[in-house]
C-alpha atoms as a PDB file:
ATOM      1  CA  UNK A   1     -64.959 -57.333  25.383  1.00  0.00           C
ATOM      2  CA  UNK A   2     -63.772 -54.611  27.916  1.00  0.00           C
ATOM      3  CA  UNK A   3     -62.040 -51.624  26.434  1.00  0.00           C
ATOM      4  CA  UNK A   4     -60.270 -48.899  28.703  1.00  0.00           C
ATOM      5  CA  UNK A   5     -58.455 -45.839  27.383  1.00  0.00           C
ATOM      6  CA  UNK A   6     -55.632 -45.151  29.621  1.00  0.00           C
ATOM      7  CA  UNK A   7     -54.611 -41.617  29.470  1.00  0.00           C
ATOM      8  CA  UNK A   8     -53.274 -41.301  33.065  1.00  0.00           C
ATOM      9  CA  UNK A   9     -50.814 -43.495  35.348  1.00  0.00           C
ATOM     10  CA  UNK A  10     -53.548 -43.693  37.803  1.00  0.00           C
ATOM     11  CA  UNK A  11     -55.724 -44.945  35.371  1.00  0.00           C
ATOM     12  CA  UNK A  12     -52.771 -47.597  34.159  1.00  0.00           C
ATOM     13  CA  UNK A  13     -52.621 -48.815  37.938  1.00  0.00           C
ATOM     14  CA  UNK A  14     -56.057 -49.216  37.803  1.00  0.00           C
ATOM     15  CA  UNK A  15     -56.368 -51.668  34.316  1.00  0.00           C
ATOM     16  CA  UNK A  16     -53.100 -53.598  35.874  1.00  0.00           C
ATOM     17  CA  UNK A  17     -54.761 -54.101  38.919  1.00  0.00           C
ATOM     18  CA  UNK A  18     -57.792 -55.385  37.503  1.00  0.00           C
ATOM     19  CA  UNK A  19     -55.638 -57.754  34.964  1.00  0.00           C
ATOM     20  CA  UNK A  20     -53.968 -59.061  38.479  1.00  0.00           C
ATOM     21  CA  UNK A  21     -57.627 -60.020  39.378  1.00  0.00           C
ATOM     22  CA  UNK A  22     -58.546 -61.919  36.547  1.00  0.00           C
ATOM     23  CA  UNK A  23     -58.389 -65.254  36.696  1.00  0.00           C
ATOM     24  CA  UNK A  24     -55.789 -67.551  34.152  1.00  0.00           C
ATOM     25  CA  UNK A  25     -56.349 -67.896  31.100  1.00  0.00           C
ATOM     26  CA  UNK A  26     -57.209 -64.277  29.494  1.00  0.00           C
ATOM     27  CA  UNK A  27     -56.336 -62.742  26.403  1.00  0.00           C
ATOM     28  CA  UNK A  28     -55.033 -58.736  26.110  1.00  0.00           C
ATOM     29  CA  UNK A  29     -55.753 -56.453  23.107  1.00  0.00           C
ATOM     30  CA  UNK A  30     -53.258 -53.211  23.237  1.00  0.00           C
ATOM     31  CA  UNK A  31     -53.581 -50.633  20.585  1.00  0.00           C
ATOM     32  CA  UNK A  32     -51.725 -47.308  20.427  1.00  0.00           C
ATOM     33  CA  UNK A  33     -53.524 -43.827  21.189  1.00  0.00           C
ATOM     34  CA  UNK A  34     -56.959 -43.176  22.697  1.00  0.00           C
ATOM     35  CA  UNK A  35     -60.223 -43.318  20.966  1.00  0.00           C
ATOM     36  CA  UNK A  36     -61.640 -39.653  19.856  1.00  0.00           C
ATOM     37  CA  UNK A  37     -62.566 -37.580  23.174  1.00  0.00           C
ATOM     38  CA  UNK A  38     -65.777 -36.463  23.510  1.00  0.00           C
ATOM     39  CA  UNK A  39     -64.566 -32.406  22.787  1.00  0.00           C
ATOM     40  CA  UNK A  40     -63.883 -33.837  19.597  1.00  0.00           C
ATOM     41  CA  UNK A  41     -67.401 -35.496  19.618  1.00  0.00           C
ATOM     42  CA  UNK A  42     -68.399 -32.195  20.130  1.00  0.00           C
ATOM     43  CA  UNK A  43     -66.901 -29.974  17.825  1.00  0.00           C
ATOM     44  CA  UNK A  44     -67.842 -31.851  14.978  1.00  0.00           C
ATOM     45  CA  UNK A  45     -71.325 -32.201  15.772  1.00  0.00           C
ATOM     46  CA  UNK A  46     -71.155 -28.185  16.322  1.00  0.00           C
ATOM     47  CA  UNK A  47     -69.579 -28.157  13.043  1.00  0.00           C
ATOM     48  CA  UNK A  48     -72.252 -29.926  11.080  1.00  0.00           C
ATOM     49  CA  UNK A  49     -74.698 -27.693  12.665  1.00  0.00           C
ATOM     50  CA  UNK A  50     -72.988 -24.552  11.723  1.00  0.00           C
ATOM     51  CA  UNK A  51     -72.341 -25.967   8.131  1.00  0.00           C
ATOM     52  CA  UNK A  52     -76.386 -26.814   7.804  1.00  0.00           C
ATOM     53  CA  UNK A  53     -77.450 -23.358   9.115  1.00  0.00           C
ATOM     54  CA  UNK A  54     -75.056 -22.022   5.901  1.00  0.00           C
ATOM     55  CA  UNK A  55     -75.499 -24.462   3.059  1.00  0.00           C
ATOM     56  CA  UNK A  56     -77.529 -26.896   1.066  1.00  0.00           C
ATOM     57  CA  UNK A  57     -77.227 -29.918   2.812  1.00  0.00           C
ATOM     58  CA  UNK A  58     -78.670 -31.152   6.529  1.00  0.00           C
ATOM     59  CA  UNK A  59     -75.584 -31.982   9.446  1.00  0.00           C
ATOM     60  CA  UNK A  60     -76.431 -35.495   8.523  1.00  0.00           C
ATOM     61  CA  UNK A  61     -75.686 -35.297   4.942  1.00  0.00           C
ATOM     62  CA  UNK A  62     -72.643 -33.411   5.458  1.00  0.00           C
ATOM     63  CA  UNK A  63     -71.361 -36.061   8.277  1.00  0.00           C
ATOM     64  CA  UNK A  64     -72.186 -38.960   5.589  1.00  0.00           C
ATOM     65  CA  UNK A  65     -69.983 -37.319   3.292  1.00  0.00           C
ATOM     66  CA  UNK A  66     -67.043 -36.370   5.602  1.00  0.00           C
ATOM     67  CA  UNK A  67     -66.813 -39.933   6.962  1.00  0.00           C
ATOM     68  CA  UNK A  68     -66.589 -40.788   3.777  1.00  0.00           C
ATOM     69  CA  UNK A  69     -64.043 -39.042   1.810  1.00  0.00           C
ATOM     70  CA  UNK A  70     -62.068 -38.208   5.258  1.00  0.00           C
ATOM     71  CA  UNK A  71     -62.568 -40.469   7.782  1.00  0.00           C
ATOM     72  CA  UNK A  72     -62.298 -43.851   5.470  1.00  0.00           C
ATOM     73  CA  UNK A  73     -59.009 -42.666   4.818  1.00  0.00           C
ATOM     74  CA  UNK A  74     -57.632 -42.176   8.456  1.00  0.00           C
ATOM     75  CA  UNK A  75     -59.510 -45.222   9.790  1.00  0.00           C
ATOM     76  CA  UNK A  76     -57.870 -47.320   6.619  1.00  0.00           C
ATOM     77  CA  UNK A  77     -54.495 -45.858   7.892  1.00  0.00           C
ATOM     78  CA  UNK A  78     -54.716 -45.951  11.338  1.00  0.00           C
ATOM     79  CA  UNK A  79     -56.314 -50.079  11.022  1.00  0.00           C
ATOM     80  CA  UNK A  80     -55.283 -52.413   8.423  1.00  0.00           C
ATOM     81  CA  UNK A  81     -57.654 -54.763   9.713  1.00  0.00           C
ATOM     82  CA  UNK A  82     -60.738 -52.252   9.106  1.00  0.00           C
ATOM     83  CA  UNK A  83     -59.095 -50.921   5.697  1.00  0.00           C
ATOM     84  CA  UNK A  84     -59.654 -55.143   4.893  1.00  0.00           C
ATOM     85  CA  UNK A  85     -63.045 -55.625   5.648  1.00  0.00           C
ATOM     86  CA  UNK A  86     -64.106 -51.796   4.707  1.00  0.00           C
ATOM     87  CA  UNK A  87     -62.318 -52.934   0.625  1.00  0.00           C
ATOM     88  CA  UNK A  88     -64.091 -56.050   0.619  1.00  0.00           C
ATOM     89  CA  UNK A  89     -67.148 -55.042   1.866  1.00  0.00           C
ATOM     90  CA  UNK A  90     -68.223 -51.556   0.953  1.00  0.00           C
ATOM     91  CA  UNK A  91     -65.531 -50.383  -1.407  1.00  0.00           C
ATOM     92  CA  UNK A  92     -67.608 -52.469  -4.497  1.00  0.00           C
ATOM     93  CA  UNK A  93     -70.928 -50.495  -3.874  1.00  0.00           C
ATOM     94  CA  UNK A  94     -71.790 -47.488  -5.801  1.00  0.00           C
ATOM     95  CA  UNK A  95     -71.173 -44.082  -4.315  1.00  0.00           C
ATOM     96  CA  UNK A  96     -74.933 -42.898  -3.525  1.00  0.00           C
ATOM     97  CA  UNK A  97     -74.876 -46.194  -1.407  1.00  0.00           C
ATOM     98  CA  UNK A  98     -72.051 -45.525   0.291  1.00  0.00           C
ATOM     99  CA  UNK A  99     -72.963 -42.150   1.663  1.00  0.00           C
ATOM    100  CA  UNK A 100     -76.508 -43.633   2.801  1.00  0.00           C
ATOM    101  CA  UNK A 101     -74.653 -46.226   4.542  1.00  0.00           C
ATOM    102  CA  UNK A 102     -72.621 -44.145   5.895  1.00  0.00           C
ATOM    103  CA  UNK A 103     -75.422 -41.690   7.725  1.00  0.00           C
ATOM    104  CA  UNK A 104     -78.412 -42.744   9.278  1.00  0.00           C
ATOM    105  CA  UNK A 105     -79.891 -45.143  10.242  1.00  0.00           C
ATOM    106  CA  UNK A 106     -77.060 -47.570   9.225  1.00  0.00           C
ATOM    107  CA  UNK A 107     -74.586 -45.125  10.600  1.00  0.00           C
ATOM    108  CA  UNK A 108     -71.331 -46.924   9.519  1.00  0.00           C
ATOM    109  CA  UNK A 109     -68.515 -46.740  12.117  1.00  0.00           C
ATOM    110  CA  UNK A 110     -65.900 -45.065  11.056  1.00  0.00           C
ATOM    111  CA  UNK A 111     -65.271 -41.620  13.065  1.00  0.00           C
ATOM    112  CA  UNK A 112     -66.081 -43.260  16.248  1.00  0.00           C
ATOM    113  CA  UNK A 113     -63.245 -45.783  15.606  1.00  0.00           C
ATOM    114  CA  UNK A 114     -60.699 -43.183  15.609  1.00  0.00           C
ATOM    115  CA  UNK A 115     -57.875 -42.401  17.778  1.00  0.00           C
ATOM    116  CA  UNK A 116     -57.828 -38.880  19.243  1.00  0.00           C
ATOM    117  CA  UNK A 117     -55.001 -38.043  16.802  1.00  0.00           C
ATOM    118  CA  UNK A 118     -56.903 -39.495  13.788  1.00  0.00           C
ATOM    119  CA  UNK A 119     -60.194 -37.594  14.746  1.00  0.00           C
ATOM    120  CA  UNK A 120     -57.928 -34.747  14.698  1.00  0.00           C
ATOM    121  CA  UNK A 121     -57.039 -35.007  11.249  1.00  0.00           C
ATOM    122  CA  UNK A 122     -60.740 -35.859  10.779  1.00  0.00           C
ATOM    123  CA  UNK A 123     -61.312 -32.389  11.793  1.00  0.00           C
ATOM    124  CA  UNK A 124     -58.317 -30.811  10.159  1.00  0.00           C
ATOM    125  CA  UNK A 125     -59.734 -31.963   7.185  1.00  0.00           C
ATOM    126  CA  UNK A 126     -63.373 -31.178   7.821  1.00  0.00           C
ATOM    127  CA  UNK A 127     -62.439 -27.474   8.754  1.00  0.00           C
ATOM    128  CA  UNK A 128     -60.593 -26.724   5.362  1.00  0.00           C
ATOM    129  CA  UNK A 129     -63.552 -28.567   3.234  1.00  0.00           C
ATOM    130  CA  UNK A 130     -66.027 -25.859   5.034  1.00  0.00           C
ATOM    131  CA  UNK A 131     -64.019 -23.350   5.210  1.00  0.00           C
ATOM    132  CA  UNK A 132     -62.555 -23.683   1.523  1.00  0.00           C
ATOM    133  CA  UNK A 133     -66.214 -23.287   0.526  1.00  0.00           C
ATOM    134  CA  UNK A 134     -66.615 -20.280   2.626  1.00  0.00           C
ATOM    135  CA  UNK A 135     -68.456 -21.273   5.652  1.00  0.00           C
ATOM    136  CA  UNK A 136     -67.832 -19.832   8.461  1.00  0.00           C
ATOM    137  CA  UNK A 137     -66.957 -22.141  12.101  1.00  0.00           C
ATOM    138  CA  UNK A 138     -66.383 -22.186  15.064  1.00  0.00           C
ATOM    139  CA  UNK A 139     -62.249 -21.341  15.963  1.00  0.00           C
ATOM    140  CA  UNK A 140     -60.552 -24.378  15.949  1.00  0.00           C
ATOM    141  CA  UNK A 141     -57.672 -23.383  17.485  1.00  0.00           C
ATOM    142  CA  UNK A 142     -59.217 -23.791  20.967  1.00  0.00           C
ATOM    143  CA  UNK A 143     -57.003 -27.304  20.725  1.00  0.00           C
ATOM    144  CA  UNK A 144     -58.513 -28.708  24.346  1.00  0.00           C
ATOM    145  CA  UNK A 145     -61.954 -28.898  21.854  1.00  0.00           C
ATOM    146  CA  UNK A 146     -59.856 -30.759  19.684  1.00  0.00           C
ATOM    147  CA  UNK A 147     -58.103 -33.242  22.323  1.00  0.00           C
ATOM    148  CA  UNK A 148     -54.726 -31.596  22.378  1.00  0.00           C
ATOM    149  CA  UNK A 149     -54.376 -31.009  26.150  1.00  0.00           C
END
C-alpha cells in the first residue's frame, strides 16, 4: 500500500497525477490530517533524553509509559478501527505487559500512527507529566518543533 501525506497543492497535483496513471480498477484510502512530522519525531525523542538524564527511568521506559497512558488514548480517538483491535487485543493483558509491549523490541505502534495534531497532544501531554514532576525540557513553545507551521 502507497501512503502520501499531502501538505501542499503541489504535492496534491502530484498524487492526482499519479492516480490519472494508474490503471482501472484501484481502490483510494483518504484520511484526514498528516501523520506526526519528523520535528515532532524529534522533540520527543529529545524529551525522553532530557527526562532520563533527570530521573529514575531510561528514555525507553519513559516512552513505554507515555504511549501508553497518552498516546492509546489519542490513537483510540483519532481511529476507531485501531481503538477495536487495540480493546480486543491488548486491553485484556496485565499492565507490566502492556508497557513491555509497548517499548522495545515489540515496539507497539501507536505514536507513529498519529496525525500531526494528535502527536501534538501526545506532546502536550508528555510536557505537563515531566514537567508536573519537576523536570526540566526543552521550550516547547518553539511550535515549528511541534508541527504548527
Amino acid at each position: 500500500m502507497t501512503t502520501w501525506a499531502v501538505r501542499t497543492e503541489q504535492e496534491r497535483e502530484q498524487v492526482i497525477k499519479i492516480i490519472r496513471g494508474r490503471d482501472l480498477p484501484f481502490t483510494i484510502n483518504a484520511t484526514k490530517g498528516a501523520p506526526r512530522s519528523i520535528d515532532q519525531n524529534k522533540l520527543q525523542r529529545k524529551w525522553l533524553t532530557e527526562a532520563e538524564q533527570q530521573g529514575d527511568c531510561t528514555a525507553e521506559e519513559y516512552r513505554a509509559y507515555c504511549k501508553l497512558h497518552y498516546g492509546v488514548a489519542i490513537m483510540k480517538f483519532e481511529s476507531p478501527e485501531w481503538a477495536e483491535k487495540y480493546d480486543r487485543i491488548v486491553k485484556p493483558m496485565d499492565y507490566k505487559t502492556k508497557l513491555e509491549l509497548m517499548a522495545e523490541p515489540f515496539d507497539f505502534p501507536v505514536t507513529r500512527c498519529l496525525s500531526t495534531k494528535g502527536a501534538k497532544k501526545y506532546l502536550d501531554q508528555m510536557y505537563d507529566y515531566f514537567t508536573g514532576k519537576g523536570f526540566t525540557l526543552t521550550d516547547p513553545d518553539n511550535r515549528e518543533q511541534q508541527g504548527e507551521q
